[in-house]
N, C-alpha and C. Protein backbone atom coordinates (compact mmCIF):
# COMPACT_ATOMS: atom_id res chain seq x y z
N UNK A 1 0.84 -1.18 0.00
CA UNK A 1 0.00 0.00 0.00
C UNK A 1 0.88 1.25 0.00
N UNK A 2 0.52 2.21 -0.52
CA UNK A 2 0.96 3.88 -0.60
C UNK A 2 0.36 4.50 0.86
N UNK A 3 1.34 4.61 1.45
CA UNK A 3 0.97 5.14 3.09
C UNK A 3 1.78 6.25 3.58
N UNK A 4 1.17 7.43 3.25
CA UNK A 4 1.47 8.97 3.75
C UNK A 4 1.32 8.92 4.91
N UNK A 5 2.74 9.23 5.82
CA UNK A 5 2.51 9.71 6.69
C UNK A 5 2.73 11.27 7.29
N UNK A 6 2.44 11.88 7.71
CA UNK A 6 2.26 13.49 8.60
C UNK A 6 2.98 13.37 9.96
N UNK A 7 3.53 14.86 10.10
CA UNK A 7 4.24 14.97 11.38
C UNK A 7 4.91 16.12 11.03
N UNK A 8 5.39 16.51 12.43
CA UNK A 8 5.90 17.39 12.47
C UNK A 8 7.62 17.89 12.22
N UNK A 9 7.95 19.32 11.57
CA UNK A 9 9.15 18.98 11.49
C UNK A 9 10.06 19.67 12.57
N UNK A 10 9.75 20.05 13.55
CA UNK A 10 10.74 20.21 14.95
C UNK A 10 11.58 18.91 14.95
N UNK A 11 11.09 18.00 15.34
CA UNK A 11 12.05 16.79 15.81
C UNK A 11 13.54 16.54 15.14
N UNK A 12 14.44 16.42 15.94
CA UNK A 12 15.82 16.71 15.75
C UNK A 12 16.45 15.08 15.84
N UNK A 13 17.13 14.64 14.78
CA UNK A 13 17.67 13.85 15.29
C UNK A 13 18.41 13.02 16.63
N UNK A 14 18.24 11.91 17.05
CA UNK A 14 18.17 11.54 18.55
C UNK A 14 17.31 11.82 19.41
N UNK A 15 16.46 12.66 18.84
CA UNK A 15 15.23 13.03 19.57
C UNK A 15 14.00 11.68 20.00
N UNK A 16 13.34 11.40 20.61
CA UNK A 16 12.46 10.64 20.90
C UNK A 16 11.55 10.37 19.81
N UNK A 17 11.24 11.48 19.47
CA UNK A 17 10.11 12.00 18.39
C UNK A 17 10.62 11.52 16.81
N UNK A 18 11.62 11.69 16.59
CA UNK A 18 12.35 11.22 15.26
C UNK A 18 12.74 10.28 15.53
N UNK A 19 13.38 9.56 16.45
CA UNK A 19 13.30 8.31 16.64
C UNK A 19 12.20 6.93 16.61
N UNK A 20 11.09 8.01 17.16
CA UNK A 20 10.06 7.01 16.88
C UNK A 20 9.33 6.84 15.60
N UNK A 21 9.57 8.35 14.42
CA UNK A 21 8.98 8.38 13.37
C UNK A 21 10.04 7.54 12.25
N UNK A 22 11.12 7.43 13.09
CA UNK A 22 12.57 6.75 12.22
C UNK A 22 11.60 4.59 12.16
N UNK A 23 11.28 4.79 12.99
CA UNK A 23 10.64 3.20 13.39
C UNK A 23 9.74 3.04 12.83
N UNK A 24 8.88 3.87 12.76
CA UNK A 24 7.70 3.31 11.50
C UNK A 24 7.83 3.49 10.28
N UNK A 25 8.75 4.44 9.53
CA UNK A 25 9.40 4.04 8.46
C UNK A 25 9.83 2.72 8.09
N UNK A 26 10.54 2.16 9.49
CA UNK A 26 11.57 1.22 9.01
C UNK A 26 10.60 -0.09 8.79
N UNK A 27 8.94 0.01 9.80
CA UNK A 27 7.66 -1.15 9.97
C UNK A 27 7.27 -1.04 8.82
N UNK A 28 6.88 0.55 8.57
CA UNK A 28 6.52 -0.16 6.82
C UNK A 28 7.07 -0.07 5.92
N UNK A 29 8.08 -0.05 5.59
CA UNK A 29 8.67 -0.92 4.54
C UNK A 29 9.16 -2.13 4.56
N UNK A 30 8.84 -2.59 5.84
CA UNK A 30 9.45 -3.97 6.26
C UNK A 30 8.42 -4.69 5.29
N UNK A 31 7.44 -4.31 5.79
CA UNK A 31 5.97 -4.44 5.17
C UNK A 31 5.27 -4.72 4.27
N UNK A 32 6.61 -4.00 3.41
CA UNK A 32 6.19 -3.84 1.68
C UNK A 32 5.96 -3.12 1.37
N UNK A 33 5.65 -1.77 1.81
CA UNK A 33 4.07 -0.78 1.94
C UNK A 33 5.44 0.51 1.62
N UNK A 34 4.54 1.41 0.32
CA UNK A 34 5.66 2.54 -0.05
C UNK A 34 5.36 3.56 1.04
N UNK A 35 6.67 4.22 1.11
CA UNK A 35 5.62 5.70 2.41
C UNK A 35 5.66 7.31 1.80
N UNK A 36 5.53 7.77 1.47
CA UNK A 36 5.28 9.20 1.47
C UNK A 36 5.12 10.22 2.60
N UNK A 37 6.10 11.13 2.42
CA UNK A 37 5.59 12.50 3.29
C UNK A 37 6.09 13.58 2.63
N UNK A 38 5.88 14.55 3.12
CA UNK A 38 5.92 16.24 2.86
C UNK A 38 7.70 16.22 2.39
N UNK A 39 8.43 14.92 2.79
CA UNK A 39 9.60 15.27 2.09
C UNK A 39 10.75 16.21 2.83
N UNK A 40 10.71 17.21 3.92
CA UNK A 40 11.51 17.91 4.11
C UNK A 40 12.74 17.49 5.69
N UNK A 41 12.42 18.22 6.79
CA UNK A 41 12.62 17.71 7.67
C UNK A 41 12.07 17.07 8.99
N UNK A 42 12.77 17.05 10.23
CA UNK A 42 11.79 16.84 11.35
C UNK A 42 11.07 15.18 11.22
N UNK A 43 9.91 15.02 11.79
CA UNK A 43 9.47 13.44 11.21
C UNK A 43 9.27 13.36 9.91
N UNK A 44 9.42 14.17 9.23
CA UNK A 44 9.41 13.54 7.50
C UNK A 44 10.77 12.79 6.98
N UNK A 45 11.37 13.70 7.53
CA UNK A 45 13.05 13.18 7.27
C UNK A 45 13.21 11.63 8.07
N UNK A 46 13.27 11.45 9.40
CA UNK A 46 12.84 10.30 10.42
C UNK A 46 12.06 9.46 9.69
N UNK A 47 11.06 9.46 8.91
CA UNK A 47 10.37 8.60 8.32
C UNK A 47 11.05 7.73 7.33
N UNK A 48 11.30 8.62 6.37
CA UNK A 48 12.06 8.65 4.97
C UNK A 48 13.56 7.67 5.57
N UNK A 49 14.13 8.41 6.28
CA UNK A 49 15.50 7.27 6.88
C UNK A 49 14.87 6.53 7.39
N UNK A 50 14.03 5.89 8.02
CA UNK A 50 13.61 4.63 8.77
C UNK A 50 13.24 3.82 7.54
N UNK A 51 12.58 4.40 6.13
CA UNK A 51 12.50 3.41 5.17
C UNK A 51 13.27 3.01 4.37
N UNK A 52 13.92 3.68 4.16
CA UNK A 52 14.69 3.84 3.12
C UNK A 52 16.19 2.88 3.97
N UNK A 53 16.17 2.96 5.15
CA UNK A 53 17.72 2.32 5.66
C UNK A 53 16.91 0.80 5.73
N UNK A 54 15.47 0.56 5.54
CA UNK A 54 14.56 -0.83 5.19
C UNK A 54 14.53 -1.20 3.94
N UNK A 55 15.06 -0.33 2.79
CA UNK A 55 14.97 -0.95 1.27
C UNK A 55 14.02 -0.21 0.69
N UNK A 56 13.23 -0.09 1.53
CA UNK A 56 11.74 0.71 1.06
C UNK A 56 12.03 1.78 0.14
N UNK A 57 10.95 2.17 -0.46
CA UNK A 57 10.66 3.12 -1.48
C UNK A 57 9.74 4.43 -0.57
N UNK A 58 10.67 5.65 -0.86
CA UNK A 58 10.03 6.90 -0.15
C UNK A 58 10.22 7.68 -1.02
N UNK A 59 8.71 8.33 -0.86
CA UNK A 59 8.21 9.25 -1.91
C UNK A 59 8.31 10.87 -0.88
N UNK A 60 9.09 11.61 -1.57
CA UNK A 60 8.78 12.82 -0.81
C UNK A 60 8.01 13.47 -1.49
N UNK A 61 7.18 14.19 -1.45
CA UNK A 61 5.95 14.87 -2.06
C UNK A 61 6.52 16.53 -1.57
N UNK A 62 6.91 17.44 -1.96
CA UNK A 62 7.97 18.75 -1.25
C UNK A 62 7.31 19.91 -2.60
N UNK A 63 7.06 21.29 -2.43
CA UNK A 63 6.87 22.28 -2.89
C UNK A 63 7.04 23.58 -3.06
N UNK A 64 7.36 24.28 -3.91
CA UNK A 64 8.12 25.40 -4.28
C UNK A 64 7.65 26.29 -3.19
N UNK A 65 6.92 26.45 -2.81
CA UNK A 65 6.48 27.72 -1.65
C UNK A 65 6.84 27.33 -0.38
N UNK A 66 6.98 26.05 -0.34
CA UNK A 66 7.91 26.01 1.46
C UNK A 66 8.87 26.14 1.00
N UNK A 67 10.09 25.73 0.00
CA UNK A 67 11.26 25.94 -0.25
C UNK A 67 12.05 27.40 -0.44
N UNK A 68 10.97 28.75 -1.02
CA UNK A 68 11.10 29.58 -1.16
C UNK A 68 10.81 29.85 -0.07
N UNK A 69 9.93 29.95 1.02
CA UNK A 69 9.65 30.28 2.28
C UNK A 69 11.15 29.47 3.20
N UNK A 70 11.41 28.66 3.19
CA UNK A 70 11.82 28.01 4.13
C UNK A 70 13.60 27.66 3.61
N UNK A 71 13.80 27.67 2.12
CA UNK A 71 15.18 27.23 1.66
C UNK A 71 15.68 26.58 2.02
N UNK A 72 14.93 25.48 1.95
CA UNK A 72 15.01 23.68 2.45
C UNK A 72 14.93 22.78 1.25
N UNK A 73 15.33 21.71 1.01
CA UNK A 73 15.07 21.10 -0.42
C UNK A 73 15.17 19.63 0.23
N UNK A 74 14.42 18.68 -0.50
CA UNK A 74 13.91 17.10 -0.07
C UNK A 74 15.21 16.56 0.81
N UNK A 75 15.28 15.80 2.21
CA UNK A 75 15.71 15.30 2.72
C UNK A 75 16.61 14.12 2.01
N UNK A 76 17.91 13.95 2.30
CA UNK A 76 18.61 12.85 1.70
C UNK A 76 18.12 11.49 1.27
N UNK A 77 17.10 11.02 1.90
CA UNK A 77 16.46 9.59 2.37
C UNK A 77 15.01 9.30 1.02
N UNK A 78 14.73 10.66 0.34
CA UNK A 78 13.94 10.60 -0.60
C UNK A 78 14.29 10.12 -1.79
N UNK A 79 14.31 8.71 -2.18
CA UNK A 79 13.89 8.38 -3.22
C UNK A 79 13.36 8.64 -4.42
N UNK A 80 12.32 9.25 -4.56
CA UNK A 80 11.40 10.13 -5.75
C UNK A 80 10.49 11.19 -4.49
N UNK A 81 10.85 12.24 -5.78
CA UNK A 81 10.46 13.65 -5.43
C UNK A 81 9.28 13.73 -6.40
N UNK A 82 8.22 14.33 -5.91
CA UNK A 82 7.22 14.72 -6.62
C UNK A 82 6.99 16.22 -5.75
N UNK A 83 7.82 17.27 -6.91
CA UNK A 83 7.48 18.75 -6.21
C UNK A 83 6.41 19.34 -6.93
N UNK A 84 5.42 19.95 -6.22
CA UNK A 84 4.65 20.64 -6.70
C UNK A 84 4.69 22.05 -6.61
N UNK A 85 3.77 22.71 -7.28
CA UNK A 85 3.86 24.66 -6.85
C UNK A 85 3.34 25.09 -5.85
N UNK A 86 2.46 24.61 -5.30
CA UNK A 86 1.91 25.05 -4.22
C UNK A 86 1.64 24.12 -3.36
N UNK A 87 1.39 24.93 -1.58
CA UNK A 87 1.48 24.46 -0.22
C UNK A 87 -0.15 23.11 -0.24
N UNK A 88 -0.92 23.39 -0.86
CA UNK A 88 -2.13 22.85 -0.98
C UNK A 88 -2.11 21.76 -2.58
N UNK A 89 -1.43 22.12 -3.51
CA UNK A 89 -0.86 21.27 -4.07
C UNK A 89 -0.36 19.89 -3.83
N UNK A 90 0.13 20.32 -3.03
CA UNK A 90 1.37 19.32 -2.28
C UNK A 90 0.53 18.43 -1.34
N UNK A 91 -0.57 19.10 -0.38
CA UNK A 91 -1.46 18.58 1.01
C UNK A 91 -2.52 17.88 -0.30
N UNK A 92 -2.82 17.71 -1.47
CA UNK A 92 -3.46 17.44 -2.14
C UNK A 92 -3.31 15.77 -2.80
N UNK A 93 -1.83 16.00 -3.03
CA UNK A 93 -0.93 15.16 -3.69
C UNK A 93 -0.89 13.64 -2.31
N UNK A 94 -0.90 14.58 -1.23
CA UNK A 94 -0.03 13.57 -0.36
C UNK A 94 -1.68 12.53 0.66
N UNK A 95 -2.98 13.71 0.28
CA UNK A 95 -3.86 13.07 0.79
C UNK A 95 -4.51 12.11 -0.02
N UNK A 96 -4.43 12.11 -2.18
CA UNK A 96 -5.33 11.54 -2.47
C UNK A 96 -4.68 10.34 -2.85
N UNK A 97 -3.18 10.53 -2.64
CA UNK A 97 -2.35 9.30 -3.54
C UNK A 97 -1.95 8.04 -2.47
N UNK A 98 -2.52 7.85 -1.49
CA UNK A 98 -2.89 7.20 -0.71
C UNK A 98 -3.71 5.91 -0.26
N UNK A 99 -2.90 5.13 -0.11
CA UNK A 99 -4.29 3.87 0.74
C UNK A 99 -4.47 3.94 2.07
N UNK A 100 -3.94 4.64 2.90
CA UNK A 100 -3.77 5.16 3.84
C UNK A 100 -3.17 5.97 4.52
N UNK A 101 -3.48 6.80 5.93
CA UNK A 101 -2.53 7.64 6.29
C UNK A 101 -2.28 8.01 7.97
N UNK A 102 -1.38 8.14 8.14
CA UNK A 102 -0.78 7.89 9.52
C UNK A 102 0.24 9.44 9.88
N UNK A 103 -0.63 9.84 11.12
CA UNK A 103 0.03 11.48 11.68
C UNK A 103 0.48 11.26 13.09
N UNK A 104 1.57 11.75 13.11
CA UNK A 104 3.01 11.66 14.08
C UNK A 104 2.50 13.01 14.82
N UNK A 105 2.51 13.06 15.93
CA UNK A 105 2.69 14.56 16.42
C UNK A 105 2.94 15.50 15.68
N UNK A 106 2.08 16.62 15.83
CA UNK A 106 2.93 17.61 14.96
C UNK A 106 2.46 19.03 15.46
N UNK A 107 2.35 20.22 14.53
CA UNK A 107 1.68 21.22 14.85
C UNK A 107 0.92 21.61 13.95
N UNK A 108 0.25 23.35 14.00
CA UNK A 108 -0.70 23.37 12.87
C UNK A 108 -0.80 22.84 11.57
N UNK A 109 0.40 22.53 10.58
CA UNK A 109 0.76 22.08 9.48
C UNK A 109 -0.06 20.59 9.90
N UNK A 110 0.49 19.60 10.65
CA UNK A 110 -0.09 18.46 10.36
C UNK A 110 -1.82 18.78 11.22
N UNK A 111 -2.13 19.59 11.88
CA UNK A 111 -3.55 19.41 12.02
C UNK A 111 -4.14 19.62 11.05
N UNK A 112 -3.57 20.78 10.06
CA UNK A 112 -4.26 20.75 8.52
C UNK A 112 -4.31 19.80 7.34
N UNK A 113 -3.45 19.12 8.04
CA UNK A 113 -3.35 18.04 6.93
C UNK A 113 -4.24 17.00 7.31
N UNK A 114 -4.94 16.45 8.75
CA UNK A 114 -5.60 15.68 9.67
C UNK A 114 -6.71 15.97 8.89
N UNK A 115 -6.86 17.72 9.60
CA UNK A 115 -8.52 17.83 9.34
C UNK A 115 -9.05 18.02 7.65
N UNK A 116 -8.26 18.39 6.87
CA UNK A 116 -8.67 18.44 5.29
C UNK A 116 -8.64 16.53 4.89
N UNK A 117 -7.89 15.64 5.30
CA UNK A 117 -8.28 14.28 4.89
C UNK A 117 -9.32 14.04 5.31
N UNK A 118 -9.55 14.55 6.64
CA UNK A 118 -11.03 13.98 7.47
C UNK A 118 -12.14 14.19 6.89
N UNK A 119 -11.78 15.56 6.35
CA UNK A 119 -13.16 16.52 6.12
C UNK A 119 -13.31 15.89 4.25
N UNK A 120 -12.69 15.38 3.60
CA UNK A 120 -12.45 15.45 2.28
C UNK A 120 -13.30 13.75 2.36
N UNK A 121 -13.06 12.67 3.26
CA UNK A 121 -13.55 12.01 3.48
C UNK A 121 -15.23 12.07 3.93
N UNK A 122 -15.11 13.03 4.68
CA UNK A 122 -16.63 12.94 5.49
C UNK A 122 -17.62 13.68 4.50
N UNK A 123 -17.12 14.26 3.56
CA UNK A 123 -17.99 14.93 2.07
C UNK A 123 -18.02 13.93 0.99
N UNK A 124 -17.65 12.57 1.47
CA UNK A 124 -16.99 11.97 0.25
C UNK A 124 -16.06 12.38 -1.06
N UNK A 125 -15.55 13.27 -1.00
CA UNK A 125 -15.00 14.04 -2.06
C UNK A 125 -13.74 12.37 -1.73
N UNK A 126 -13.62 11.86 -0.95
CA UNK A 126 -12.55 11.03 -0.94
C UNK A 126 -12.84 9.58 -0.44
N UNK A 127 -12.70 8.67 -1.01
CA UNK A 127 -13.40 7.45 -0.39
C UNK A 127 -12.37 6.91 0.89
N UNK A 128 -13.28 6.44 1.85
CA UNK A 128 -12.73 6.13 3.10
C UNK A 128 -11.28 5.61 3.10
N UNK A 129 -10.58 5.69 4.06
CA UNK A 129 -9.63 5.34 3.88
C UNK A 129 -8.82 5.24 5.08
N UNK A 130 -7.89 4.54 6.07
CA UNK A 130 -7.73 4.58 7.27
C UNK A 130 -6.65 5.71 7.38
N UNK A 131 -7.11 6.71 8.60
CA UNK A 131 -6.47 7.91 9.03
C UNK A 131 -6.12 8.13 10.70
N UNK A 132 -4.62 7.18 11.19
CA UNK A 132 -4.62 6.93 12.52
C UNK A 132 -3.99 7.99 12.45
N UNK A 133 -4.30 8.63 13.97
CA UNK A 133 -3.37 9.58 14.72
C UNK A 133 -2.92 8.67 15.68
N UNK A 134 -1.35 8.97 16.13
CA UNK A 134 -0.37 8.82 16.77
C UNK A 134 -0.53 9.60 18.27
N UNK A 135 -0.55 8.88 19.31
CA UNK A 135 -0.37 9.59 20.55
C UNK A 135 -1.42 10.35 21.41
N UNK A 136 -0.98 10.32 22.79
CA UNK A 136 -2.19 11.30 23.89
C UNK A 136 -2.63 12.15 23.12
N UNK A 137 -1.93 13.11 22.68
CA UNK A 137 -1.99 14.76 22.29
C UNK A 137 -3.33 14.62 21.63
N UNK A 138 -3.42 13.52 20.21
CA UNK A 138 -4.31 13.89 19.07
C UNK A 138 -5.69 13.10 19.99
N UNK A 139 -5.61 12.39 20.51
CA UNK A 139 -6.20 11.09 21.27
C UNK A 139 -7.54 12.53 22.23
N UNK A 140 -6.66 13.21 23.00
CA UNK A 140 -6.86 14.25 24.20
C UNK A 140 -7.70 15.33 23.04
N UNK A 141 -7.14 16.00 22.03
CA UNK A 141 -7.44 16.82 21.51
C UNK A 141 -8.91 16.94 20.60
N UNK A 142 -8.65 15.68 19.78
CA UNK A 142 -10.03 14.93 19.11
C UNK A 142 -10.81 14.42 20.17
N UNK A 143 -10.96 14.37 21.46
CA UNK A 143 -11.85 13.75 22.28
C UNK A 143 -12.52 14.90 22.73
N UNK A 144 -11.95 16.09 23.14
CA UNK A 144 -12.61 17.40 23.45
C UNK A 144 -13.49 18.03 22.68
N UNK A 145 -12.33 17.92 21.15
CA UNK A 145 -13.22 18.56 19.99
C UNK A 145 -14.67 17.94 19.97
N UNK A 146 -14.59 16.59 19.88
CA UNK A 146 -15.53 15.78 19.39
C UNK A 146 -17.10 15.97 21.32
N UNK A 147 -16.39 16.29 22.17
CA UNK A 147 -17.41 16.53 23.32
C UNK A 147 -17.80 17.94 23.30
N UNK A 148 -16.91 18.93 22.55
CA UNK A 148 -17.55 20.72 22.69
C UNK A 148 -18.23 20.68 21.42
N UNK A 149 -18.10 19.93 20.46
CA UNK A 149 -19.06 20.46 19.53
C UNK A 149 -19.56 18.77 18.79
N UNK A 150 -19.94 18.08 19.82
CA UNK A 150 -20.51 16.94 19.23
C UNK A 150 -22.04 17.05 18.79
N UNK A 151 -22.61 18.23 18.70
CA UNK A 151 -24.11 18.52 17.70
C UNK A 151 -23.79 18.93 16.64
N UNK A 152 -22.54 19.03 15.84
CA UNK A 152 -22.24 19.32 14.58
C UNK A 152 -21.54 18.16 14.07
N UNK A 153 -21.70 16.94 14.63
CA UNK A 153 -21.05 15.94 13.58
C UNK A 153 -21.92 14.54 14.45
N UNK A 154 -22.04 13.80 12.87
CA UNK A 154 -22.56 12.69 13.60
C UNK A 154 -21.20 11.40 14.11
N UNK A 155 -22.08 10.19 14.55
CA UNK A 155 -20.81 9.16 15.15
C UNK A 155 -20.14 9.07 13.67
N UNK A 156 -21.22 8.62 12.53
CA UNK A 156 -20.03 8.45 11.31
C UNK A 156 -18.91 8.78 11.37
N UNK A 157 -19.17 10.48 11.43
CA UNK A 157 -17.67 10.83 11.92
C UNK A 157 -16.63 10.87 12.08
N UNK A 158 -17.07 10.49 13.13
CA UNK A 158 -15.60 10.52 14.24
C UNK A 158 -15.16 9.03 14.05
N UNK A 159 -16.12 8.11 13.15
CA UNK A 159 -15.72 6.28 13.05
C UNK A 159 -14.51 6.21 11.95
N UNK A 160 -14.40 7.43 11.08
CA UNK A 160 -12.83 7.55 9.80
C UNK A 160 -12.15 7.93 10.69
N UNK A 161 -11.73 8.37 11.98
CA UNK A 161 -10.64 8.73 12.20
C UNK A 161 -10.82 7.68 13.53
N UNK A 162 -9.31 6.45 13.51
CA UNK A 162 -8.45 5.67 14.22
C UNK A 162 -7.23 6.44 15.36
N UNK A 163 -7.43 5.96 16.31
CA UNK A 163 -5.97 6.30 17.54
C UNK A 163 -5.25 4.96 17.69
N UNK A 164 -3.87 5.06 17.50
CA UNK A 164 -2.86 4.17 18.21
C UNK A 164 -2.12 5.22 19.30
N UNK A 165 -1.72 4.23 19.97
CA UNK A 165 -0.93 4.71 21.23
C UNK A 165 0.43 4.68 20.85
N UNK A 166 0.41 4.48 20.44
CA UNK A 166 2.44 4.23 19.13
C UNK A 166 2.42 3.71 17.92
N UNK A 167 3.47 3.98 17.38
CA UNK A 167 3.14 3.82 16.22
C UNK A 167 3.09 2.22 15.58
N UNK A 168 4.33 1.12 16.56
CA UNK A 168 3.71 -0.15 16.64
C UNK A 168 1.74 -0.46 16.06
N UNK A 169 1.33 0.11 17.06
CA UNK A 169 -0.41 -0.21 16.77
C UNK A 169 -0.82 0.29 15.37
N UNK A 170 -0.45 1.64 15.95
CA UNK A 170 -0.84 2.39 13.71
C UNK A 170 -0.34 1.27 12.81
N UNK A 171 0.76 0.56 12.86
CA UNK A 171 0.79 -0.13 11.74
C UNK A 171 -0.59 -1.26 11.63
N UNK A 172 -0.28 -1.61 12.83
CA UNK A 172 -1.53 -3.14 13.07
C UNK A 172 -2.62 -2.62 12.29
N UNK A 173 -3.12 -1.46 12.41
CA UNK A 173 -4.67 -0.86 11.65
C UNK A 173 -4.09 -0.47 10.80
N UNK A 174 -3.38 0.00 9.81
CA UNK A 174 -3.12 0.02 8.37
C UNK A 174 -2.87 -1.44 8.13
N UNK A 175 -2.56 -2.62 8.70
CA UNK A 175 -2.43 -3.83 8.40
C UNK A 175 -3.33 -4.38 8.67
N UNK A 176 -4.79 -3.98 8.96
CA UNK A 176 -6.04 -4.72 9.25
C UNK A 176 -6.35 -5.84 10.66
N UNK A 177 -5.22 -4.93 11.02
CA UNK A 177 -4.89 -6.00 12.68
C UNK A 177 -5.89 -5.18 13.94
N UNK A 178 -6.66 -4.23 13.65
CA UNK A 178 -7.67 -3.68 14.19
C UNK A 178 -8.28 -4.76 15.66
């Protein structure tokens, strides 16, 4: 399977956080399973080396407006680059080319990337597709959301979006081990 994953790019090498996004790289491609991300640094980079030091095939998906914003260019560990022109381009590329998708901690960048798969799903504009979040944070955060404004969405819902407690489990539910 084609499995985008999201996260954030703070995480610094030796870090906990890139360490752990370095490990599910390395699960799925053990796997078989190609991975994709945003391509740059932080857990994208962590990803990309966890697959790629597995044999695996990593797709960085990376775009001219973070690069011009940011003067960063695809992480060593990328395999094939697919750059696009734009920031939504790119969040476009990386949500529809997908059999699934899996988000690492992150910050606003990956909540936008969370809630436009969710929402792209829950309009059907996108057929279902498994979308685990990683960790307390998203676990804590989607549980509030989903109790302060649970008269604007039904259970359907909230049933496309999956929690693992590490990323061990995220694989099990992209592997139907649910």
């Amino acid at each position: 399977m084609n499995i985008t994953v999201f996260g954030g790019s703070q995480p610094k090498e030796g870090s906990k956080a890139y360490e752990e996004a370095r490990h599910l790289g390395r699960m799925l491609a053990e796997r078989g399973h190609i991975v994709a991300t945003g391509g740059y640094m932080g857990t994208m980079e962590a990803v990309s080396r966890g697959a790629s030091e597995a044999g695996g095939h990593v797709i960085g998906v990376t775009c001219i407006d973070i690069e011009d914003w940011r003067g960063s260019k695809a992480n060593a560990w990328v395999k094939e680059e697919r750059k696009k022109k734009s920031l939504l381009e790119r969040l476009q590329a990386l949500i529809e080319d997908c059999d699934a998708a899996i988000a690492l901690p992150g910050g606003p960048g990956t909540l936008t990337e969370i809630s436009l798969m969710w929402n792209l799903m829950i309009v059907e504009s996108l057929p279902p597709r498994p979308l685990t979040l990683v960790g307390s944070g998203w676990q804590s955060t989607f549980g509030q959301f989903f109790k302060e404004f649970e008269t604007y969405m039904s259970l359907g819902q909230h049933e496309l979006i999956y929690f693992a407690k590490d990323v061990a489990t995220a694989v099990k539910i992209i592997d139907g081990e649910r």
